[in-house]
Structure formats: C-alpha cells, structure tokens
Protein backbone atom coordinates (compact mmCIF):
# COMPACT_ATOMS: atom_id res chain seq x y z
CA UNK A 1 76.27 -54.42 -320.40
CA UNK A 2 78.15 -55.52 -317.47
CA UNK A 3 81.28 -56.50 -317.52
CA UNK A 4 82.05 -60.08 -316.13
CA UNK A 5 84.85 -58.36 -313.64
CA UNK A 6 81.43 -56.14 -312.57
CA UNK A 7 79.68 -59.57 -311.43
CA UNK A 8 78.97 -60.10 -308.08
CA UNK A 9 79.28 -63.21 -305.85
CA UNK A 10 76.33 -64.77 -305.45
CA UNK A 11 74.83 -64.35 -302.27
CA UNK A 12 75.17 -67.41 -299.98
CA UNK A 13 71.99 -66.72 -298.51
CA UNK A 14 70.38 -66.80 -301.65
CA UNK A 15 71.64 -69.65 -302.83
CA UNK A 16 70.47 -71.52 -299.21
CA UNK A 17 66.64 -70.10 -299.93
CA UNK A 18 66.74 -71.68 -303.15
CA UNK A 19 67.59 -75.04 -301.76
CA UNK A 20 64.76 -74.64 -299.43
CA UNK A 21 62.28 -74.35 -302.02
CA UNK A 22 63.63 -76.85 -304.25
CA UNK A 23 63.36 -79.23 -300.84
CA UNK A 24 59.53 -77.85 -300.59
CA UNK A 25 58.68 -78.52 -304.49
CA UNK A 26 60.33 -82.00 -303.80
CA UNK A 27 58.13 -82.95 -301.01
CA UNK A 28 54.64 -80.90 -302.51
CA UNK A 29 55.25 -83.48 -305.79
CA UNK A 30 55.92 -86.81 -303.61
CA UNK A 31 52.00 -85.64 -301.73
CA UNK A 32 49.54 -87.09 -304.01
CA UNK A 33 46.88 -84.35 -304.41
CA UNK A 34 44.41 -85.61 -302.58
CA UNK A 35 46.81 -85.84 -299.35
CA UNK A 36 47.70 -82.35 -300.27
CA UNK A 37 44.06 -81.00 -300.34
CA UNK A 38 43.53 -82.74 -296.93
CA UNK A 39 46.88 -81.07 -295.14
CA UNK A 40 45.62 -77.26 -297.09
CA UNK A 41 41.97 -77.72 -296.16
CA UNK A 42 43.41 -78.73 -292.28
CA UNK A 43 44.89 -75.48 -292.32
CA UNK A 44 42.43 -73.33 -293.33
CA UNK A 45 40.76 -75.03 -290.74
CA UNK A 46 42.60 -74.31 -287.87
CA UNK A 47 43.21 -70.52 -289.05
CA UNK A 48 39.04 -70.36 -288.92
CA UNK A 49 39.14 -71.88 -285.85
CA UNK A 50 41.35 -69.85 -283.98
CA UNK A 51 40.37 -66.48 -285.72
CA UNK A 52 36.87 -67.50 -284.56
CA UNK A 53 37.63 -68.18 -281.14
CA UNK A 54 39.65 -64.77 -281.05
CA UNK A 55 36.76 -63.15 -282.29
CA UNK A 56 34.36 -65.03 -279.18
CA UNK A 57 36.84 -63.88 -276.58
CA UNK A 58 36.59 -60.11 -278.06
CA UNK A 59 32.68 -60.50 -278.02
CA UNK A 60 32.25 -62.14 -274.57
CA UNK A 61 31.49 -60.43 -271.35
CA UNK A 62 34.19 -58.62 -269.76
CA UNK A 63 35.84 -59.95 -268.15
CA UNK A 64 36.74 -63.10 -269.83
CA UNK A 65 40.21 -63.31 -269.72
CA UNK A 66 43.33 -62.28 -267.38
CA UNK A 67 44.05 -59.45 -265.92
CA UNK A 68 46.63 -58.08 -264.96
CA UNK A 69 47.20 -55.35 -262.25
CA UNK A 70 50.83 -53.21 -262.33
CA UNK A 71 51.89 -52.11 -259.25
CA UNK A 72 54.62 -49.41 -259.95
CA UNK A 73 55.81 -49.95 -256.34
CA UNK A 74 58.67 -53.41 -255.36
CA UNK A 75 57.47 -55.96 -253.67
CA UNK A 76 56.90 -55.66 -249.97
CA UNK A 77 55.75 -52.49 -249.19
CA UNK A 78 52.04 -52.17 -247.21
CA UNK A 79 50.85 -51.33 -251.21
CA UNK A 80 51.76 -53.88 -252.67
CA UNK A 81 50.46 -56.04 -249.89
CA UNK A 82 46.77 -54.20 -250.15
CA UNK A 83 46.88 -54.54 -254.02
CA UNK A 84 47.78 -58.69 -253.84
CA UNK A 85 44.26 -58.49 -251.22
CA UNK A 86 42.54 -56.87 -254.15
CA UNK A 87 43.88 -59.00 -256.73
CA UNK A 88 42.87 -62.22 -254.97
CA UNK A 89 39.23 -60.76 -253.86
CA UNK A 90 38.35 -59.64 -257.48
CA UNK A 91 39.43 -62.82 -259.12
CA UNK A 92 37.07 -64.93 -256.87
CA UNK A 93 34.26 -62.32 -257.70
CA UNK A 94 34.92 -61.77 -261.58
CA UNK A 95 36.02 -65.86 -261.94
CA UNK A 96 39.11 -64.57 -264.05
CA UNK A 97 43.01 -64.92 -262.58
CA UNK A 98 43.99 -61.75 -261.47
CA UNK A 99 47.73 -61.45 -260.78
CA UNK A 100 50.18 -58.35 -259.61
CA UNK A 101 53.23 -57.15 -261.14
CA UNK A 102 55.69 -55.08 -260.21
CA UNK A 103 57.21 -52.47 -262.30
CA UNK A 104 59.32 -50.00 -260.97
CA UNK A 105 61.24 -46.72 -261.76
CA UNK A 106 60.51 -43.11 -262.19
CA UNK A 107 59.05 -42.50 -259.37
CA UNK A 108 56.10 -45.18 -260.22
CA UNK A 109 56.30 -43.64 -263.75
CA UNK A 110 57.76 -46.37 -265.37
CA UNK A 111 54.60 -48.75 -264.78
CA UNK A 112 52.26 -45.95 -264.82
CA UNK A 113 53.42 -45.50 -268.05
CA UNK A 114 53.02 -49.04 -269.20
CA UNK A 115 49.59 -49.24 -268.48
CA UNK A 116 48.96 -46.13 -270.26
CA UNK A 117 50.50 -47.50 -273.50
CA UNK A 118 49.03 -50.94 -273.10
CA UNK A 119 45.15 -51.77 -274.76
CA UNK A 120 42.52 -50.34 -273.42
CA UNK A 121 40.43 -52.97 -272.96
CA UNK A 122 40.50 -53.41 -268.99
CA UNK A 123 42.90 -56.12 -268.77
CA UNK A 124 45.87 -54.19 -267.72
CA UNK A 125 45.02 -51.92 -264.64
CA UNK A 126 47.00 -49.47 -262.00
CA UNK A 127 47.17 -49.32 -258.60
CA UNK A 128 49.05 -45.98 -258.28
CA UNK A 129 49.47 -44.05 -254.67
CA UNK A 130 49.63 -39.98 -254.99
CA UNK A 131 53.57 -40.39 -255.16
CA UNK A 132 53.02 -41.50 -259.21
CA UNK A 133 50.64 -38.57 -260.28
CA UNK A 134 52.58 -36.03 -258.17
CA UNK A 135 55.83 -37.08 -260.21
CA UNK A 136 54.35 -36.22 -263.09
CA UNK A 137 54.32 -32.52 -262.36
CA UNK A 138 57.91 -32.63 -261.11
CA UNK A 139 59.60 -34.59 -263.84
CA UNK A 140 61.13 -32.74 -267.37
CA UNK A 141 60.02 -35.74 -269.30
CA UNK A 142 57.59 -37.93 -267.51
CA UNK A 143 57.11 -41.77 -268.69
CA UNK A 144 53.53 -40.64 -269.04
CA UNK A 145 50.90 -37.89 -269.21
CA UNK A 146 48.08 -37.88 -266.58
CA UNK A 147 45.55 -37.50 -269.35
CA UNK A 148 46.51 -40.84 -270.51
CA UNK A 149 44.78 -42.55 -267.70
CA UNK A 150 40.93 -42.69 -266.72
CA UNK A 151 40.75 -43.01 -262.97
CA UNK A 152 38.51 -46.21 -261.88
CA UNK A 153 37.97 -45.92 -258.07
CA UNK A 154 39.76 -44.45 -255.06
CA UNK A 155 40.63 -47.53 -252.67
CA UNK A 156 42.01 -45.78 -249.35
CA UNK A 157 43.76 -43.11 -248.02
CA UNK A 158 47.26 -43.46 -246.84
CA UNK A 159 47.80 -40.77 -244.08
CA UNK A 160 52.32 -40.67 -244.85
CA UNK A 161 53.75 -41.30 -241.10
CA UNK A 162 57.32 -39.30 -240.05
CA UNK A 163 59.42 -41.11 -237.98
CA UNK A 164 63.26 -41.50 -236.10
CA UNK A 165 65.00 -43.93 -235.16
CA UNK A 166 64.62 -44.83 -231.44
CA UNK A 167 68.61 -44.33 -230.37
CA UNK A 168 68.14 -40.66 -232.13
CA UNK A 169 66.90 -38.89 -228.33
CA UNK A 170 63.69 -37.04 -230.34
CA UNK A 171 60.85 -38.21 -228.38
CA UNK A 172 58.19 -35.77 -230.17
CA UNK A 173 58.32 -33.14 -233.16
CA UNK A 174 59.30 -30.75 -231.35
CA UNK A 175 62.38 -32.59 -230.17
CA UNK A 176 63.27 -33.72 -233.67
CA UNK A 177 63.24 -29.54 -235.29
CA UNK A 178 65.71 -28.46 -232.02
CA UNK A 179 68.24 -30.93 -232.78
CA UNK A 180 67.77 -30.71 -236.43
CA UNK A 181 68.51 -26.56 -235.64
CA UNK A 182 71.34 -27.73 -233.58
CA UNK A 183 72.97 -29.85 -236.22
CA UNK A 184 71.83 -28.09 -239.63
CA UNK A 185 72.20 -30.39 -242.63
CA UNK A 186 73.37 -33.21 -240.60
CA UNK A 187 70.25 -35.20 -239.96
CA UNK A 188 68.46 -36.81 -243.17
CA UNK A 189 65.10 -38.26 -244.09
CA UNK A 190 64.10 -41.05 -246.32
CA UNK A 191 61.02 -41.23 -248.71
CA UNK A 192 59.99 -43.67 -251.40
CA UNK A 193 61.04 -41.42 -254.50
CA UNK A 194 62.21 -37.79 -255.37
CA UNK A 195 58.66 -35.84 -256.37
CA UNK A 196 56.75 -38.32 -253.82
CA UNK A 197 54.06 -37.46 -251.11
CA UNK A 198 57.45 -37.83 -248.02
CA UNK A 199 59.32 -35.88 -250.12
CA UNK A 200 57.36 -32.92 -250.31
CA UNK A 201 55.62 -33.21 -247.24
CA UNK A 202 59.64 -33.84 -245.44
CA UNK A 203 60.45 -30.55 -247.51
CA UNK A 204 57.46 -28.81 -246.83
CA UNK A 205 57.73 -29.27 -242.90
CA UNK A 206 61.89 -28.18 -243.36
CA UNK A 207 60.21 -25.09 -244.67
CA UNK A 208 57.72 -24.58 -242.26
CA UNK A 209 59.61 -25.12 -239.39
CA UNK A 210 63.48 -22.77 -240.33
CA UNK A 211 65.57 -26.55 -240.55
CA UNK A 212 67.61 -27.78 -243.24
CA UNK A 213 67.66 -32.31 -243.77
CA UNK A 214 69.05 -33.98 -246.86
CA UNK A 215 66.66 -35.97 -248.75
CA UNK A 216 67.08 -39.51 -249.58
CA UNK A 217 65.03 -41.04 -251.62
CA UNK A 218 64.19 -44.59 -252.40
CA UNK A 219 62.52 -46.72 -254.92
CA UNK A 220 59.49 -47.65 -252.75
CA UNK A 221 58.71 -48.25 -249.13
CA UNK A 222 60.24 -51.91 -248.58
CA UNK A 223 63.62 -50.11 -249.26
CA UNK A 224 63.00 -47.34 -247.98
CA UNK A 225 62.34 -48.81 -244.13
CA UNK A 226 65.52 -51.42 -244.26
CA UNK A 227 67.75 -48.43 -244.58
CA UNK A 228 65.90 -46.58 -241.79
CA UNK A 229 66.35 -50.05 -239.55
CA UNK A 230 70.16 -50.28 -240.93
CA UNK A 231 70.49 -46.81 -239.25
CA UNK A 232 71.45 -45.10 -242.65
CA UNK A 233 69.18 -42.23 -242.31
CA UNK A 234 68.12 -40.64 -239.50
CA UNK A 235 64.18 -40.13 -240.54
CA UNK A 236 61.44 -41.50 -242.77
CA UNK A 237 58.67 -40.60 -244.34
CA UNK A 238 56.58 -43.63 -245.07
CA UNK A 239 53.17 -45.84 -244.65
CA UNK A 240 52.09 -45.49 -241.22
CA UNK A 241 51.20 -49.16 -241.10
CA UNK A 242 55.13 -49.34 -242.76
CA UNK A 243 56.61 -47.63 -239.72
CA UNK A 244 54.33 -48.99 -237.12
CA UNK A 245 55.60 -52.61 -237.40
CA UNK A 246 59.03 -51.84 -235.16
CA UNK A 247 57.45 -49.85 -232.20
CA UNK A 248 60.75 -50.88 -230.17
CA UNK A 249 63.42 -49.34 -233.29
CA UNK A 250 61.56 -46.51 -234.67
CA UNK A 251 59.28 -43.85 -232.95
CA UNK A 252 56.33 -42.05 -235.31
CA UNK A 253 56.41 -38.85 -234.55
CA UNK A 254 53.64 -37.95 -236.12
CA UNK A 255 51.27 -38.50 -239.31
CA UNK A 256 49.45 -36.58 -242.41
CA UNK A 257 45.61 -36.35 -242.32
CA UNK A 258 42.87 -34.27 -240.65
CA UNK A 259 42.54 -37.10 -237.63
CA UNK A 260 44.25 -39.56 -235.93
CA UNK A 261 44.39 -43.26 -237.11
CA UNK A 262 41.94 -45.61 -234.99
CA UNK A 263 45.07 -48.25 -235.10
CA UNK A 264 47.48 -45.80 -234.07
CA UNK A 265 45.79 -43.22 -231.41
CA UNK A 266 48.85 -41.43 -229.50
CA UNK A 267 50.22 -40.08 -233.30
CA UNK A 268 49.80 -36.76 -233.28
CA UNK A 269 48.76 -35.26 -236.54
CA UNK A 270 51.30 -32.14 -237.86
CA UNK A 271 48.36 -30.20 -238.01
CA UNK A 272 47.64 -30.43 -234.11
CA UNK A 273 51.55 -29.78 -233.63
CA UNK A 274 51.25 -27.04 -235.82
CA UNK A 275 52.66 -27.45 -239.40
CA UNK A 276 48.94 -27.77 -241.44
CA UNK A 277 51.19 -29.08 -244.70
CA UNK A 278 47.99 -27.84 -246.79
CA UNK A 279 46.11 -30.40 -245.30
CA UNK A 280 48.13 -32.64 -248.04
CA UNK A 281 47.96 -36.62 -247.34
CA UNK A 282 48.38 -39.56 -249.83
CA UNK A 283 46.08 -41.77 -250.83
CA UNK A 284 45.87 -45.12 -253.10
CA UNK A 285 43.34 -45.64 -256.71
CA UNK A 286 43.37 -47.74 -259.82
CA UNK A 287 43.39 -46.61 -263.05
CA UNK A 288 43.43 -47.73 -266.97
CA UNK A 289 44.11 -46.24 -270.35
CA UNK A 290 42.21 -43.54 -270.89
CA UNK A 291 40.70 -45.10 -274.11
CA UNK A 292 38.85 -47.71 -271.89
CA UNK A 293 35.06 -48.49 -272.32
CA UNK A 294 32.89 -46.73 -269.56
CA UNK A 295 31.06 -49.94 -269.23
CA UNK A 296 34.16 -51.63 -268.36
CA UNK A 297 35.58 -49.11 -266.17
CA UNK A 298 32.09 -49.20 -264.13
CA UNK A 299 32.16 -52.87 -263.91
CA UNK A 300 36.06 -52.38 -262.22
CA UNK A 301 34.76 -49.71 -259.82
CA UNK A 302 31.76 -51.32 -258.60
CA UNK A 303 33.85 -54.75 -257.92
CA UNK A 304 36.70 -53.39 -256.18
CA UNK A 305 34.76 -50.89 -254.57
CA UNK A 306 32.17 -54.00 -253.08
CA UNK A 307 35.54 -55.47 -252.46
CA UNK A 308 37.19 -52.72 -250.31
CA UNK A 309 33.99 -52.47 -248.25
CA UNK A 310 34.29 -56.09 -247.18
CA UNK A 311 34.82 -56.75 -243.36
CA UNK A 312 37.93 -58.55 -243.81
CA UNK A 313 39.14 -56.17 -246.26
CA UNK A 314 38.65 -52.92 -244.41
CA UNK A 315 40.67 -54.49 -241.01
CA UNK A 316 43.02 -55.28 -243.52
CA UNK A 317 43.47 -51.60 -244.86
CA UNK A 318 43.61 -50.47 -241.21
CA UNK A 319 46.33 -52.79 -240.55
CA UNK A 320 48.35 -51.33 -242.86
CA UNK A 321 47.37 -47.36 -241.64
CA UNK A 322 45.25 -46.64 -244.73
CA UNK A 323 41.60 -44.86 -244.10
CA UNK A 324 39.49 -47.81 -247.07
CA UNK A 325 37.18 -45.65 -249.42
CA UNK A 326 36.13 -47.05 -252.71
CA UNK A 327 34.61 -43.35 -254.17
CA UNK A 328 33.30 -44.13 -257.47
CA UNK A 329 34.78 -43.21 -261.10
CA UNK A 330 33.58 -39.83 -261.72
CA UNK A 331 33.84 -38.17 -258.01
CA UNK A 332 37.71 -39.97 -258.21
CA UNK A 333 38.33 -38.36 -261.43
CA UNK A 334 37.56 -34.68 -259.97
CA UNK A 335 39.31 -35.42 -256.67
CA UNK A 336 42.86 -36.88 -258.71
CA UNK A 337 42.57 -33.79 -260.99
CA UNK A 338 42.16 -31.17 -257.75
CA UNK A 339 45.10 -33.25 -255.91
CA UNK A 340 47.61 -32.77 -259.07
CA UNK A 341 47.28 -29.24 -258.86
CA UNK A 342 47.48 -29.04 -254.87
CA UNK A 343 50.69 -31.38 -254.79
CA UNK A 344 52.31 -29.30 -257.78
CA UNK A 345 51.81 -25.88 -255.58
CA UNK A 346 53.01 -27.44 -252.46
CA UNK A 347 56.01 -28.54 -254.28
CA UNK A 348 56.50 -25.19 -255.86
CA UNK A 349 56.53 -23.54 -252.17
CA UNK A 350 58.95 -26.42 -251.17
CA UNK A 351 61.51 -24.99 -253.43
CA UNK A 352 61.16 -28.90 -255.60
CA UNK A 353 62.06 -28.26 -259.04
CA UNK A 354 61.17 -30.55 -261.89
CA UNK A 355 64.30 -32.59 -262.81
C-alpha cells in the first residue's frame, strides 16, 4: 500500500480533460435525443460523402486532379523557363492545373529526391537536366537513387555553351588555354553545381588541354550567369541560350554537341577545335516514382511529347539553345541508363571524386 507521502500531484492536465468531458456530458444531456440522432446521422453523412468522393477521384481518369511538376533548378534559368512552357501547354491539353515548383539543393538532388519519395500516382513529376542524374554517381550519400525514378520522355537536348567575359582578350579557345597556361590557377569557371554537366565537361577540357582553372560552382544557371556578368569569375559553363542573351558582355567560345546550333551558327563545337569531351552534352527529361502505372506514364509521354513537337514550342526550345526531342518512355529509359555510366567515366578521367 502506498503511503500518502508516496502520492502524487494530480496532473493538471488531467484534471483539465476531465472538465472537458464533464462540459461534453453536460451539453449531450441538454440535446434531446432526437436532435442528437439528427447531428450523429449528419455526420456519418458527411464522412460517406467525402470518403465516397475520395474514392471517385481515385477511380476517375487520370488525370483528374493537380499536378504538380518539381523543377530542382531556381527560378530563372532557360529550364525553368522551358518547363513553365510545358506546364502551361499540358494543362490546356489534360484540362487539369499544372503548376512548377522549385526545389533546390544537392545538385538538383534535393527535388529529385522529393519526387522519388512522393506517390506514385503521376501527380508529382520531374523535369531533371543530366546535371541531377550525373550527381548521383558523384555524391557519398545522394538524396536519391536513380532506380527510384521511371523516366517518362526526353524533352530536348541542351548542347552546355563555354564562355568569357568580353574585357578577358580570349577571342577563341585557343586564346582562352594560352592565357590560362600563362596564368595557371588564376583564371576560374562557373557551372550550375559540383558533379554537373559544366563541371565535368570545364574539368574534362582542363585535362585535355595541360591547364589548371578553379571551379565554382553554383546552385543553377540564373546564379550562375549574374556572377559571370558581376565579373566574379572569369568563365562559364552554362545554357547556350543562357549565355547567348549578352552578345556585347560575354563571348561563347564554343559549345557541346556533334553540330552547331541553327540559332547560334559561328559557335564552334570543341569537337571541331579539337577536345571531342566523349562526345558528352546535356540534355533535359521528366520523370516520376518508379512505382508509377505504365498507363499513366504513357499518357505523360505522349502529351508532352505532342506538346514539344508543337510549332510554337520547338522555336521556343531553340530560343533557349536546346535541340526539342520528345523520345518516348522506353528508348529514354535505355538512353538515361547508357548516359549515367558515360558521365560517371568521364568524371572518373576528370580526376572528380564523389564527395
């Protein structure tokens, strides 16, 4: 037996729950039971009513809802840009809003990773660019596994444009390697994240061509190019479309890709000056959680695909220096498979470590 010295307080937030349900009984025996069948029997109600409503939704045509497409890229870059062109197209088409967010970090890992935690049911997609599946490979503890997204449809190719700032005196490539062999260490090039397509590619050509430039990297393109402007580095590796916007401050030396750009036809590619880069370029897809229903994933790929293929669409995508594709699901799933292991080889001959 306890001891009354052993007793405990009582708890004041015991004591408050009582008083709540002696304030509940009061006002259950002041409802006369027919009033309090009516207010149960409105409840059960609206409980059926929404559960059955829930239950339409899941069984209606997809889409029938939002959805929602992460960009894992800020605001402002020529990405962002082409995915807000999607997102507008496909809700007209599908009769659903569509809207963008932005979720950055990581290297685009941080909203990659999102969407591969997030239902798969089609209503949260990706719009990733090479930089987010390369950074898998060259991250100790990625935000995300590449087998925990289903590729849905390639939309473009984004040949990644090297440039200087006009008052730098490097009129071509070749200008731009002497005085980056006169002044070893001391010039420095921008990209849009450590592990991305200008940071291997800007580490790659170092390589290739016996110079030594300190990385910078940025958290997408928008910041990426102010710095470049604000003469804080001396290079960048970015969109062509990006770069092409201030022909009078910056000059593109030249760009990734097996051709020249229609919109930009005096860029030399580094393969005709010489530095092949493995033939490496970026390029732009969506994706969604790998659990996904093929059905809906088809449904994605043949809109947006119909969508990149529009007129306006495509003098869009050249606008911003991207080659439009739209390849379907299962030739997109080979190709971002093949381009994982290229990216992670040319990073490994870069001397890019995993960090």
């Amino acid at each position: 037996m306890l001891s009354l010295a052993n007793r405990k307080a009582p708890d004041p937030s015991q004591k408050g729950s009582l008083v709540r349900l002696e304030r509940g009984l009061q006002v259950i025996r002041r409802l006369k039971m027919p009033r309090l069948l009516g207010v149960l029997a409105l409840a059960i109600w609206t409980v059926g009513v929404n559960f059955g409503q829930a239950r339409a939704q899941e069984s209606a045509p997809y889409p029938n809802r939002l959805i929602r497409i992460v960009v894992p890229l800020p605001a402002g870059g020529n990405m962002d840009a082409l995915s807000r062109v999607v997102a507008e197209k496909l809700s007209a088409s599908v009769g659903q809003p569509v809207i963008v967010e932005n979720k950055t970090g990581a290297s685009g890992g941080i909203g990659a990773g999102a969407v591969a935690q997030s239902k798969p049911d089609g209503y949260t997609i990706l719009f990733a660019i090479a930089s987010t599946i390369q950074a898998v490979g060259l991250q100790k503890n990625p935000p995300f596994k590449l087998s925990e997204l289903a590729p849905i449809t390639q939309l473009a190719e984004l040949p990644t444009g090297f440039a200087v700032r006009s008052d730098l005196q490097a009129g071509t490539l070749a200008d731009f390697i002497k005085l980056a062999k006169e002044k070893p260490g001391d010039l420095s090039f921008g990209s849009v994240g450590s592990g991305s397509t200008g940071h291997i590619i800007g580490e790659g050509l170092a390589a290739a061509a016996g110079i030594k430039m300190m990385h910078v990297p940025y958290k997408g393109e928008a910041p990426a190019i102010t710095d470049f402007l604000g003469g804080h580095i001396s290079s960048a590796f970015a969109s062509v479309g990006g770069l092409g916007q201030y022909p009078d401050k910056v000059k593109l030396l030249a760009i990734t890709g097996p051709h020249r750009l229609k919109q930009f036809p005096d860029v030399p590619t580094f393969q005709e000056l010489g530095y092949p880069l493995r033939g490496l370029t970026g390029w732009a897809g969506v994706f969604a959680p790998t659990a996904t229903p093929m059905p809906v994933l088809d449904k994605l790929a043949t809109e947006i695909g119909r969508i990149v293929r529009l007129p306006d669409v495509q003098a869009k995508i050249l606008d911003f220096g991207f080659e439009p594709l739209g390849d379907t699901t299962e030739p997109f799933a080979a190709f971002v498979n093949a381009q994982a292991e290229r990216w992670a080889a040319a990073a490994k001959e870069a001397g890019i470590e995993p960090q």
